[in-house]
Protein backbone atom coordinates (compact mmCIF):
# COMPACT_ATOMS: atom_id res chain seq x y z
CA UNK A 1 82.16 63.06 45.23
CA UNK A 2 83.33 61.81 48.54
CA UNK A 3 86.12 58.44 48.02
CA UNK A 4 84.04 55.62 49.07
CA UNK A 5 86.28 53.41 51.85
CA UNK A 6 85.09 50.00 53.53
CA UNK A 7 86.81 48.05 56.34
CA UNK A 8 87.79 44.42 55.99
CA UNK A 9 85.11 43.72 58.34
CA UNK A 10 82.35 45.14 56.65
CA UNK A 11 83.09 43.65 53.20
CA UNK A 12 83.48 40.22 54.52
CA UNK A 13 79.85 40.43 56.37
CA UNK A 14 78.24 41.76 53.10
CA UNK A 15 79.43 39.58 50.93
CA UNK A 16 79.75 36.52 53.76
CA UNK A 17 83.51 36.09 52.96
CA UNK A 18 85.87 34.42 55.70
CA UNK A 19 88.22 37.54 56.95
CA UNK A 20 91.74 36.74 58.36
CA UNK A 21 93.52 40.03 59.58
CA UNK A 22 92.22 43.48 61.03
CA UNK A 23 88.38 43.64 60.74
CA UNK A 24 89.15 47.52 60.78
CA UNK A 25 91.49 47.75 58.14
CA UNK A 26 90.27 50.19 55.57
CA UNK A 27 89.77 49.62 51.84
CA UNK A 28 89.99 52.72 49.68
CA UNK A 29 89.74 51.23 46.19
CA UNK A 30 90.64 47.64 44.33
CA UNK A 31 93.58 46.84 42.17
CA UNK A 32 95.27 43.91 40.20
CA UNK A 33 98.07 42.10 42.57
CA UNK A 34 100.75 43.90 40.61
CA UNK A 35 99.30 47.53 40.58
CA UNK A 36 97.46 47.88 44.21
CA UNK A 37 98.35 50.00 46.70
CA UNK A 38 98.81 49.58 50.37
CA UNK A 39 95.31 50.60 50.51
CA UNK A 40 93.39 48.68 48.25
CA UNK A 41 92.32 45.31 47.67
CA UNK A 42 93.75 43.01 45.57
CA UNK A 43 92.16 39.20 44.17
CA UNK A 44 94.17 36.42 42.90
CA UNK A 45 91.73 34.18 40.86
CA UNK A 46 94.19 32.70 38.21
CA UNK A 47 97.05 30.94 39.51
CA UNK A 48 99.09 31.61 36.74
CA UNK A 49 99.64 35.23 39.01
CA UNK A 50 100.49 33.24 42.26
CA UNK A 51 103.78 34.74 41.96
CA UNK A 52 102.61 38.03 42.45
CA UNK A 53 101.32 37.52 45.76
CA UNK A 54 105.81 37.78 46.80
CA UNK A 55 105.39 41.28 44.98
CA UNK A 56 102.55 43.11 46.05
CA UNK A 57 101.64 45.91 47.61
CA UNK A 58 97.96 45.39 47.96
CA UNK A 59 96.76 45.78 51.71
CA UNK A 60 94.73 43.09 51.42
CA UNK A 61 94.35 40.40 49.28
CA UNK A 62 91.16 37.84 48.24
CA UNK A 63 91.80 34.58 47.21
CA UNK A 64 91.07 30.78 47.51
CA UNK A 65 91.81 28.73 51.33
CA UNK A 66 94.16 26.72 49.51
CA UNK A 67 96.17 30.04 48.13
CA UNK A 68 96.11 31.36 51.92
CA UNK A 69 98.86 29.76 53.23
CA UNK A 70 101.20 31.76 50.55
CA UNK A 71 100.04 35.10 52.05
CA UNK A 72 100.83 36.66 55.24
CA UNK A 73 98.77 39.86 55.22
CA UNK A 74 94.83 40.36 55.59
CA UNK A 75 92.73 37.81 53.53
CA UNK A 76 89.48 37.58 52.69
CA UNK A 77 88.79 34.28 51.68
CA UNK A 78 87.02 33.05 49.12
CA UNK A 79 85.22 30.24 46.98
CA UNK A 80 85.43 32.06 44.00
CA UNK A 81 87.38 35.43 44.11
CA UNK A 82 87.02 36.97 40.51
CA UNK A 83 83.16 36.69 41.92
CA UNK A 84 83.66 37.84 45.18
CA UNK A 85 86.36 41.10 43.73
CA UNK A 86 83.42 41.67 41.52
CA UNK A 87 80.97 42.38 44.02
CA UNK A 88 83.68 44.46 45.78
CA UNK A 89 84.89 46.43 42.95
CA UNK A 90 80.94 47.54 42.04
CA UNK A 91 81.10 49.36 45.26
CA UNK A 92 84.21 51.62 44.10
CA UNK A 93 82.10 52.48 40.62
CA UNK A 94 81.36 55.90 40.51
CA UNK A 95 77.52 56.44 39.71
CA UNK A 96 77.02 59.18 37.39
CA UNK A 97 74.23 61.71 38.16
CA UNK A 98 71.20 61.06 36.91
CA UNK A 99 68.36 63.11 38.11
CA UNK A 100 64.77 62.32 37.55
CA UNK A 101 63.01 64.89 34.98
CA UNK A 102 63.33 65.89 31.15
CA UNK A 103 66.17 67.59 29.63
CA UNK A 104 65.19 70.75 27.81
CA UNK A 105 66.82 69.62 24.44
CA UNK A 106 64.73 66.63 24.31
CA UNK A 107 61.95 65.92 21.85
CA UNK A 108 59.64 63.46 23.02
CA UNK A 109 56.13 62.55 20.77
CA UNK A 110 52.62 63.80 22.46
CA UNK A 111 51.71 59.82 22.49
CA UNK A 112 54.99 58.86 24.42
CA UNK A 113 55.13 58.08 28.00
CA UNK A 114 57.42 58.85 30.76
CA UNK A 115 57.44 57.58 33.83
CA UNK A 116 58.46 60.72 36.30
CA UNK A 117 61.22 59.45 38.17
CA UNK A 118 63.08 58.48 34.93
CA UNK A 119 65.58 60.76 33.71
CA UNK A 120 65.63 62.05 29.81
CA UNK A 121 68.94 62.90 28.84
CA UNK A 122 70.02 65.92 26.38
CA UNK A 123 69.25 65.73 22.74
CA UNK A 124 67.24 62.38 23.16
CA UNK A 125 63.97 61.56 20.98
CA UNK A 126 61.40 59.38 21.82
CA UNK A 127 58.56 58.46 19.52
CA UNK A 128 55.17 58.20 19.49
CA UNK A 129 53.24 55.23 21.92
CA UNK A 130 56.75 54.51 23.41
CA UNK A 131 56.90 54.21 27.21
CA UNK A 132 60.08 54.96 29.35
CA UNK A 133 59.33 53.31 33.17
CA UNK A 134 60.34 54.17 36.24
CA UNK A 135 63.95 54.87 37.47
CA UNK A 136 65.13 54.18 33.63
CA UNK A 137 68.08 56.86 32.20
CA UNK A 138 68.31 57.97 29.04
CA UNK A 139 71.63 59.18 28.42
CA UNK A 140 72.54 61.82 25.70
CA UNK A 141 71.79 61.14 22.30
CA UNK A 142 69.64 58.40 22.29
CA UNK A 143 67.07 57.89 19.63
CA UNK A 144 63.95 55.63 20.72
CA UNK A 145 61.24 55.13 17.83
CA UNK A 146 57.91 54.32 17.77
CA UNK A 147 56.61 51.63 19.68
CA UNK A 148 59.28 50.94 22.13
CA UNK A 149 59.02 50.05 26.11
CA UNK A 150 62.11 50.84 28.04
CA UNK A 151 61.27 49.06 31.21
CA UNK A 152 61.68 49.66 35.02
CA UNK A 153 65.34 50.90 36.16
CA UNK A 154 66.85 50.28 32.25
CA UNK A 155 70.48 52.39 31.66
CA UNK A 156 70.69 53.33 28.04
CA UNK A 157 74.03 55.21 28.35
CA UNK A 158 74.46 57.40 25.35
CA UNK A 159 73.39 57.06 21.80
CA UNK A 160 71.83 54.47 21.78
CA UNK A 161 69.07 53.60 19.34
CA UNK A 162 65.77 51.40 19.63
CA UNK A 163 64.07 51.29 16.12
CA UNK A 164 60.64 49.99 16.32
CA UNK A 165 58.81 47.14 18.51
CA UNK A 166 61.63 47.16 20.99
CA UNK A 167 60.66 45.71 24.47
CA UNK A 168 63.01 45.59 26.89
CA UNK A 169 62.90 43.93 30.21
CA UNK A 170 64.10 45.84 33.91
CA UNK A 171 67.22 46.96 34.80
CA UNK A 172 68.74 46.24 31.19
CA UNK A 173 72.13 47.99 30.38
CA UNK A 174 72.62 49.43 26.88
CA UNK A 175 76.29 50.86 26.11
CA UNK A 176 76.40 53.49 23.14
CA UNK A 177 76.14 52.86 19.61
CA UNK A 178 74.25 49.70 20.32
CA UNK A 179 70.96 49.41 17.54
CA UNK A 180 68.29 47.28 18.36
CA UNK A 181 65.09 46.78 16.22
CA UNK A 182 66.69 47.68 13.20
CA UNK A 183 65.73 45.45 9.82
CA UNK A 184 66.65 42.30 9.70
CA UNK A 185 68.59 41.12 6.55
CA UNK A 186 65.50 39.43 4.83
CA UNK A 187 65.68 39.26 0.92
CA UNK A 188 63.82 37.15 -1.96
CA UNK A 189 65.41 36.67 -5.39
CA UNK A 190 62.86 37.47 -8.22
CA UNK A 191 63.71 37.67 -11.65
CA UNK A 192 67.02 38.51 -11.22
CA UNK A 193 66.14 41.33 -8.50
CA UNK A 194 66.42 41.19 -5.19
CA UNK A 195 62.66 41.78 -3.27
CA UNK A 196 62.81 43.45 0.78
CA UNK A 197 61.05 41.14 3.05
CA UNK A 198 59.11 42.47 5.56
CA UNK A 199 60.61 42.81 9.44
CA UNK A 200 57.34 42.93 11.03
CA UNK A 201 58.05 41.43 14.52
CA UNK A 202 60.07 42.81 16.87
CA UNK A 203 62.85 42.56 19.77
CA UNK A 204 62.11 41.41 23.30
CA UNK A 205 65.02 42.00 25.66
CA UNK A 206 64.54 40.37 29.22
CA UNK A 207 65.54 41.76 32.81
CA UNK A 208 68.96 41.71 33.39
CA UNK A 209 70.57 41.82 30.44
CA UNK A 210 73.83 43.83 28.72
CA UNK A 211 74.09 44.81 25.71
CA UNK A 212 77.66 46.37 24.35
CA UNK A 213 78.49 49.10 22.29
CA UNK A 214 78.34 49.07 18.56
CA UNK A 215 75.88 45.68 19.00
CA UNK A 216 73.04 45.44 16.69
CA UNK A 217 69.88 43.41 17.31
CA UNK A 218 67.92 42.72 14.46
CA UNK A 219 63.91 42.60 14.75
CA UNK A 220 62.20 39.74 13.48
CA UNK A 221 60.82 39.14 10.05
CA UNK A 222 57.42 37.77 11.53
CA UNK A 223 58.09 36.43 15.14
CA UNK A 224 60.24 38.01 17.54
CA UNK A 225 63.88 38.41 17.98
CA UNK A 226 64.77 37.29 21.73
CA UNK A 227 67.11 37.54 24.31
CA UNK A 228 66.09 35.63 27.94
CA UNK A 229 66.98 37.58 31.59
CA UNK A 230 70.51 37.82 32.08
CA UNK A 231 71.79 37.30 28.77
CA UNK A 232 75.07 39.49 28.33
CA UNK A 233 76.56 40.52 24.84
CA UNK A 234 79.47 42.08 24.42
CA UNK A 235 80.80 44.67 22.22
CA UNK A 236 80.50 44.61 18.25
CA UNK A 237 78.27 41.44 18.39
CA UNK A 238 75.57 41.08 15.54
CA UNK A 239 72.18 39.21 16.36
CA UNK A 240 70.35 38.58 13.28
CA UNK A 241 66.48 38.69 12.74
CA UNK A 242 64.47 35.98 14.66
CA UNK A 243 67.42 34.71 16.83
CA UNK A 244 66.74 33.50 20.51
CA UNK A 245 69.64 33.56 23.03
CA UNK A 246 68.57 31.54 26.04
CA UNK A 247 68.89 32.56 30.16
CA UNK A 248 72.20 33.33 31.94
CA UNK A 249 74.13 32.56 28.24
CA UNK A 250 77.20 35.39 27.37
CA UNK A 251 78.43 36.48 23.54
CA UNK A 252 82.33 37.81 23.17
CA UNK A 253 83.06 40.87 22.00
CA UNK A 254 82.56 40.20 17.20
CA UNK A 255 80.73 36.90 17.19
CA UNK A 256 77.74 36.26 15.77
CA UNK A 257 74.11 34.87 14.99
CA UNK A 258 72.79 34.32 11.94
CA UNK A 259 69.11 34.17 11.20
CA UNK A 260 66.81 32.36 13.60
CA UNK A 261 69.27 30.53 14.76
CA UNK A 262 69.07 29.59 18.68
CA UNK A 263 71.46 29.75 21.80
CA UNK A 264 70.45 27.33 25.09
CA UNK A 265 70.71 28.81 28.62
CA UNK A 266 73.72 28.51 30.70
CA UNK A 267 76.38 28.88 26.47
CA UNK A 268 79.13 31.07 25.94
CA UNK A 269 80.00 32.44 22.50
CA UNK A 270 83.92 33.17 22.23
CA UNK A 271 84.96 36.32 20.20
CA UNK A 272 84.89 35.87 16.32
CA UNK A 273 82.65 33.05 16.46
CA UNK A 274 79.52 32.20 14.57
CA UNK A 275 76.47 30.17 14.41
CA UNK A 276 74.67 29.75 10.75
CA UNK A 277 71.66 30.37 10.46
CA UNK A 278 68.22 28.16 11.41
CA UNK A 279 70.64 25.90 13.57
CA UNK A 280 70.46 25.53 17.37
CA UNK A 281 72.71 24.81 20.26
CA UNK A 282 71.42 23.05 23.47
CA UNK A 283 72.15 24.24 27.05
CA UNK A 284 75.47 24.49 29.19
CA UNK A 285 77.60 24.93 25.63
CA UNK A 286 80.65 26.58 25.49
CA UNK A 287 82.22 27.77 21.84
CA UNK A 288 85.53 28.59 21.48
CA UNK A 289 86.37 31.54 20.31
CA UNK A 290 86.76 31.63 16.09
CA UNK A 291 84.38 29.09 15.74
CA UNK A 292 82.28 28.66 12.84
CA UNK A 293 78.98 26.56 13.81
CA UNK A 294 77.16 25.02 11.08
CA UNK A 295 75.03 21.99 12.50
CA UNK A 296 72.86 21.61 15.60
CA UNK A 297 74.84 20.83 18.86
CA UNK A 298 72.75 18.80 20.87
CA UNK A 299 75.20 18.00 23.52
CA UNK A 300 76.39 19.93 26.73
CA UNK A 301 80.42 20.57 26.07
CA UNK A 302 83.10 22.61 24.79
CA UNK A 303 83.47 23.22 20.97
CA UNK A 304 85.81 24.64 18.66
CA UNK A 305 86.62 24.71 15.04
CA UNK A 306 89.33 27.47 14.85
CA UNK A 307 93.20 26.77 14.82
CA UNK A 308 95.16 28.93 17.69
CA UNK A 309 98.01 31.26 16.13
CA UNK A 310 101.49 29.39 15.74
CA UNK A 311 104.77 30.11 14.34
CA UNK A 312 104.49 31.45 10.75
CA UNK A 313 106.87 28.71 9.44
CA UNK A 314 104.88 25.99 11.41
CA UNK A 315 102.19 26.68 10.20
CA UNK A 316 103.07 26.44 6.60
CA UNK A 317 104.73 22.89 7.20
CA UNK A 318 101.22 22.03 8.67
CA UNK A 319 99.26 23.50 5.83
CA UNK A 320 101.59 21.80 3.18
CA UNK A 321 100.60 18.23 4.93
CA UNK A 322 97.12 19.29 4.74
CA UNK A 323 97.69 19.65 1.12
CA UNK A 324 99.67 16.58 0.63
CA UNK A 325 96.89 14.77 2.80
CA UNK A 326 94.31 16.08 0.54
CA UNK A 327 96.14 14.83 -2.53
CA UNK A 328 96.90 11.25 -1.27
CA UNK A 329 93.23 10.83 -0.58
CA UNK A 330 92.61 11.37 -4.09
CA UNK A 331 94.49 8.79 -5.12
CA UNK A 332 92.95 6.39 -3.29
């Protein structure tokens, strides 16, 4: 696979950036301010890495009008660069081969449909009335049930498994060991014994979205488990049975949702975090990560309820007041 290379000039008209330097100066790759070479691209986006811009090697650099003046090489300058390096740096991904057709190691059900420009990867199964749509790759080892619509230009990049009832949206990303559609964790005390409810709706997944590896997704107990267009989950992230995560909103990397509880539009989950279940958050909220949610927000804002690391002997002195606190209050 031929190195992909773009000049200054050509980046900055794509992605309408301002360019200051050689419009022909060529970019062969993009790197962080401390590790680029003389030809790549670097971004500073954080000034807490101002410094670097004394230090590097990058050939070019994209950053923020106001950070210009500290740089003497090409620019490209930009409103936001961690956006604008983002675009670049998608340009640089190498695209694995994905041809259309069927692998020969592939079982797929006499019901199922494929669409023929999708590509079926080895050692896949697909069940019977599922439907794989145009453009979409199935990677190796994926397992896709009965029931299940893999929509228009969808990546599911290696083991991944949909259960049952699974719908997902165009041009969604699945990363391995992700599980959607699987039972939801619905149980009914009787007698002393626990009874298995039912999970008899199902997960709809809109366009646009990421799922990470090792998420699960669980389907709903009657109505549907839901995630909007563009919703983006990250690694090790549990969504429980009957959930709804609003439009444009991201979860980190071991938070999670418990039953039907709901996420606006426009939140972000830190890692570690939960919500409890049958609550709901509004739109534009931001949780910090190790936050435990246990009432409705109904507010736009930043949240938190966790307690950043400290000193080991601080923190004892802290949790002894607590205690103290705790103690005085009783007496009162």
């Amino acid at each position: 696979m031929q190195a992909a290379s773009f000049t200054l000039g050509e980046l900055a008209r794509r992605f309408q950036l301002e360019l200051r330097g050689d419009a022909d100066f060529a970019i062969h790759g993009v790197g962080t301010l401390r590790g680029a070479r003389a030809d790549q691209i670097g971004f500073l986006a954080n000034p807490k890495y101002r410094r670097e811009l004394d230090e590097t090697n990058a050939g070019a650099v994209i950053l923020r009008d106001a950070d210009a003046a500290n740089w003497n090489g090409h620019a490209l300058i930009a409103k936001d660069p961690y956006v604008a390096f983002a675009k670049i740096a998608a340009l640089f991904e190498p695209q694995p081969d994905a041809p259309p057709g069927i692998h020969p190691t592939a079982v797929i059900d006499a019901t199922a449909r494929v669409d023929p420009s999708a590509h079926i990867g080895p050692h896949t199964a697909i069940g019977a009335r599922s439907t794989v749509g145009k453009g979409a790759v199935v990677g190796p080892g994926c397992v896709i049930g009965e029931d299940n619509i893999v929509g228009d230009g969808c990546v599911l990049v290696a083991r991944v498994t949909l259960v049952t009832r699974v719908r997902l949206g165009a041009r969604v990303r699945i990363h391995p060991g992700a599980v959607i559609g699987a039972d939801g964790f619905g149980l009914a005390m009787d007698r002393g014994h626990w009874i298995k409810v039912p999970q008899l709706g199902g997960v709809v997944i809109g366009d646009d979205c990421e799922i990470g590896a090792n998420t699960t997704i669980d389907r709903g107990a009657i109505e549907d488990t839901v995630l909007e267009e563009d919703v983006r989950i990250d690694n090790l992230v549990q969504i429980a049975h009957n959930c709804r995560v609003g439009a444009h909103s991201a979860m980190a990397g071991c938070s999670a949702l418990a039953g039907s509880s709901k996420v606006g539009r426009y939140c972000m989950i830190g890692g570690s975090s939960g919500l409890a279940g049958h609550i709901e958050i509004t739109d534009h909220v931001i949780v910090l990560g190790l936050s435990m949610v246990s009432q409705d927000i109904t507010e736009p804002g930043q949240y938190s309820s966790g307690i950043p690391a400290q000193e080991a002997s601080v923190w004892r002195r802290n949790l002894a007041a607590l205690r103290r606190l705790g103690k005085r209050r009783g007496k009162d």
